[in-house]
C-alpha atoms as a PDB file:
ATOM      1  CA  UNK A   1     -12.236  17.978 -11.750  1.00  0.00           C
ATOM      2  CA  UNK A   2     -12.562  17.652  -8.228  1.00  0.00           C
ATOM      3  CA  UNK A   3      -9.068  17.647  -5.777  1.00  0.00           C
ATOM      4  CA  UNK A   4      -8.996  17.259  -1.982  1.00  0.00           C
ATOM      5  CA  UNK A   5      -6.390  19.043  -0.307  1.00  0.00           C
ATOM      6  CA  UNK A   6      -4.892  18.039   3.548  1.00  0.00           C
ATOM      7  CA  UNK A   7      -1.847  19.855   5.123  1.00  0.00           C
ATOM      8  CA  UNK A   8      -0.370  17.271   7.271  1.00  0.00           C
ATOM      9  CA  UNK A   9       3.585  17.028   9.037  1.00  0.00           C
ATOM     10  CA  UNK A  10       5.090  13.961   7.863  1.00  0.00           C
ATOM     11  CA  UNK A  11       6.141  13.039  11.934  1.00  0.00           C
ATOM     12  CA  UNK A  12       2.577  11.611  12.152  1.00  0.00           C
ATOM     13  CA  UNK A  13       2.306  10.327   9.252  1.00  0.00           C
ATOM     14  CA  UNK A  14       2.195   6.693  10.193  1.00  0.00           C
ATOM     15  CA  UNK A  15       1.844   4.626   6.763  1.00  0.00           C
ATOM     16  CA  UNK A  16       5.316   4.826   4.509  1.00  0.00           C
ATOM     17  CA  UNK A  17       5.115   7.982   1.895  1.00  0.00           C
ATOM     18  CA  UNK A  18       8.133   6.719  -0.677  1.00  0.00           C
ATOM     19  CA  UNK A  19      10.868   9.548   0.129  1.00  0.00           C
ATOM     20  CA  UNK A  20       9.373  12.116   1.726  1.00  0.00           C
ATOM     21  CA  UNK A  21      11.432  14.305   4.034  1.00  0.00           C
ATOM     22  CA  UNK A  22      10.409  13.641   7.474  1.00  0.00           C
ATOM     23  CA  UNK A  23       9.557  16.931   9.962  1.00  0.00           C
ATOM     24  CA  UNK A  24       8.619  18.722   6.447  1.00  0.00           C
ATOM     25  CA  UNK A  25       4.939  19.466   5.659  1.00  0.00           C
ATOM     26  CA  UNK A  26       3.537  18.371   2.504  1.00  0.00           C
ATOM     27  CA  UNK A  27       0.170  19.323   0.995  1.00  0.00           C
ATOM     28  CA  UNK A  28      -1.608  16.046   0.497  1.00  0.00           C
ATOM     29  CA  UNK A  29      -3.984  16.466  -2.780  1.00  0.00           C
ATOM     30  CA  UNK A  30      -6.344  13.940  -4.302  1.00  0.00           C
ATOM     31  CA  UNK A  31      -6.750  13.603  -7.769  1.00  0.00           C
ATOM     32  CA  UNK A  32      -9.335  11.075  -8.618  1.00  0.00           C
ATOM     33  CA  UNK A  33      -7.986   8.224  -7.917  1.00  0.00           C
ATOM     34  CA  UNK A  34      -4.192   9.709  -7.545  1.00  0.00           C
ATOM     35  CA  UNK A  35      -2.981  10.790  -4.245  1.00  0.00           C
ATOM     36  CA  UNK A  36      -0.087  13.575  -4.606  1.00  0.00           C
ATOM     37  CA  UNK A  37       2.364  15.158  -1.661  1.00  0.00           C
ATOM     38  CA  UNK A  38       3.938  18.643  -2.374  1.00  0.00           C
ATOM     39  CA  UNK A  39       6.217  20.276   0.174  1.00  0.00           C
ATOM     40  CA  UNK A  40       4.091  23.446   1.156  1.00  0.00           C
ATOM     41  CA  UNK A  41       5.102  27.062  -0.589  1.00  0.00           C
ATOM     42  CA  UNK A  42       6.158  24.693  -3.794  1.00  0.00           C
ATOM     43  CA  UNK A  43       4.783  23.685  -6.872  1.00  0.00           C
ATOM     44  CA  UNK A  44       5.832  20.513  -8.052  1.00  0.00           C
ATOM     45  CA  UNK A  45       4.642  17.502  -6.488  1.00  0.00           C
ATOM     46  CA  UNK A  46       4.934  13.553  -6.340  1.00  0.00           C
ATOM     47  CA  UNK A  47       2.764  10.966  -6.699  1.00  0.00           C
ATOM     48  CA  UNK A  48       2.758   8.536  -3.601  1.00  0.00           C
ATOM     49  CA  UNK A  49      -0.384   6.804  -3.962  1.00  0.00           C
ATOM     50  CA  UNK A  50      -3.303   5.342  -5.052  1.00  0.00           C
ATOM     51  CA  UNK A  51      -6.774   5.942  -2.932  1.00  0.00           C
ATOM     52  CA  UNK A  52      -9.229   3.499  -2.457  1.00  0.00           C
ATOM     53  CA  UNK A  53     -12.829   3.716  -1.102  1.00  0.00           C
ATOM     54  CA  UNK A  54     -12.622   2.518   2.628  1.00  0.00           C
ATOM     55  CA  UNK A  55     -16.423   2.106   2.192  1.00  0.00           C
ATOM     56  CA  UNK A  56     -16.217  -0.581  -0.639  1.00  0.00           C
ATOM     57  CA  UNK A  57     -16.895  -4.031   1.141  1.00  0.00           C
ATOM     58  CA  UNK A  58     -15.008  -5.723  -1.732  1.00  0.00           C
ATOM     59  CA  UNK A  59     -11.821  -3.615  -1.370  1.00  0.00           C
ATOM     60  CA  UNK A  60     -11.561  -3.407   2.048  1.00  0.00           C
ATOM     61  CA  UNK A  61     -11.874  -7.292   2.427  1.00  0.00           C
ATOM     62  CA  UNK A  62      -9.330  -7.026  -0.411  1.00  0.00           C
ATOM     63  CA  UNK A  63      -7.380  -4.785   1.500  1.00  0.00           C
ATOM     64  CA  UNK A  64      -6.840  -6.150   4.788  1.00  0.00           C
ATOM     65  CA  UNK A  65      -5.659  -9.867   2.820  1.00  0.00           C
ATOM     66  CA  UNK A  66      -3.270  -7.833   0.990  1.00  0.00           C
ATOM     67  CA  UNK A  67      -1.769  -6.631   3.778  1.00  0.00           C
ATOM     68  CA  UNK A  68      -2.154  -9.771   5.808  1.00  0.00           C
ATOM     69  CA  UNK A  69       0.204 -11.570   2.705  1.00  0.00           C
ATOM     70  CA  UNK A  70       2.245  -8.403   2.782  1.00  0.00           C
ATOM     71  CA  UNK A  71       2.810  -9.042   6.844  1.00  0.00           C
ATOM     72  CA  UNK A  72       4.026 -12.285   6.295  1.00  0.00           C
ATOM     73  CA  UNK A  73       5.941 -12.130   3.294  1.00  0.00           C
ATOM     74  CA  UNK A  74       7.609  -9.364   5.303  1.00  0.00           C
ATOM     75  CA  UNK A  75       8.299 -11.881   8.396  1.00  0.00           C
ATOM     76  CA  UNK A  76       8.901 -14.845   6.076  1.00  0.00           C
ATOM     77  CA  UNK A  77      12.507 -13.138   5.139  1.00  0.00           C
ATOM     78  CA  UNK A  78      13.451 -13.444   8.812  1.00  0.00           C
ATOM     79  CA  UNK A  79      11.961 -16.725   9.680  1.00  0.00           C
ATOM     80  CA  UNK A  80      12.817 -20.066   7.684  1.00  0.00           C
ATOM     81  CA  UNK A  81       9.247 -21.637   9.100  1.00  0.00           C
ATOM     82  CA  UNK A  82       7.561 -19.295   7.046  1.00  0.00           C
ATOM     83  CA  UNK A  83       9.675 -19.400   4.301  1.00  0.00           C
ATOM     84  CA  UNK A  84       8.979 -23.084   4.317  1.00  0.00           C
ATOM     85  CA  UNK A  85       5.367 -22.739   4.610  1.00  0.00           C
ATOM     86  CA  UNK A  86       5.456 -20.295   1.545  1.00  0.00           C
ATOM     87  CA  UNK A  87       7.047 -22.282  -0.938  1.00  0.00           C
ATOM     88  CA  UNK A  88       4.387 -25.103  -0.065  1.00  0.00           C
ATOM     89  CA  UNK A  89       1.642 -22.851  -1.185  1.00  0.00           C
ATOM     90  CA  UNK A  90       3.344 -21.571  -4.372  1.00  0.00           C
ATOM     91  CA  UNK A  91       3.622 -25.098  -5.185  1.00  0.00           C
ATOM     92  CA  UNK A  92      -0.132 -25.590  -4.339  1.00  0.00           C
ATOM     93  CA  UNK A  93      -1.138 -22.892  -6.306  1.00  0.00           C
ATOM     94  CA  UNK A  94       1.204 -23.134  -9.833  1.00  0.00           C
ATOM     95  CA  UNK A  95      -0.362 -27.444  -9.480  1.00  0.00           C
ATOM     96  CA  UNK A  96      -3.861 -26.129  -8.786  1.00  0.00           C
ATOM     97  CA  UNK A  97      -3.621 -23.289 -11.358  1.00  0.00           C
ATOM     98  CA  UNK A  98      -2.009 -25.724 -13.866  1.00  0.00           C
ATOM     99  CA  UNK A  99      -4.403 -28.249 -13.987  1.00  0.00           C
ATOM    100  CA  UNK A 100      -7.744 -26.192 -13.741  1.00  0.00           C
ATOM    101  CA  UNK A 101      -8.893 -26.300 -10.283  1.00  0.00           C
ATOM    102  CA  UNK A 102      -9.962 -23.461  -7.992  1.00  0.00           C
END
């Protein structure tokens, strides 16, 4: 069993860790697929992630649409046009998905 190990401070961390303590550095470990953070001179650690191959076409197209949706369900809380918008496609989809088309 294989595990990567990275000693990074949370400050420049810039994706969201769960509840990390910020200014405290964590020992970033890979698992497999399982990313783990422990606070360094400690045992225990948390899970905060899964990793993904940046290299796998699939995913990463995967990957950026995911995060594209996430963006504007994000925005869509703030902005009734969006909201809107989103409800249309829900519809969309539940009919399309309903009544066998793709």
């Amino acid at each position: 069993m294989t595990s990567n190990v990275i000693l990074l401070d949370t400050l420049k961390i810039k994706s969201k860790v769960g509840n990390l303590k910020p200014g405290v550095k964590y020992i970033y470990e890979r698992n497999g697929e399982k990313i783990y953070a422990r606070e360094v001179g400690k045992s225990q650690r948390t899970m905060i992630g899964k990793y993904t191959d940046p290299f796998n076409e699939n995913l990463t197209i995967n990957y950026e649409l995911e995060n594209t949706w996430k963006d504007i369900l994000r925005e869509s809380q703030t902005n009734p046009t969006l909201q809107e918008a989103l409800e249309r496609v829900k519809i969309l989809y539940h009919l399309s998905k309903d009544h066998g088309q793709k």
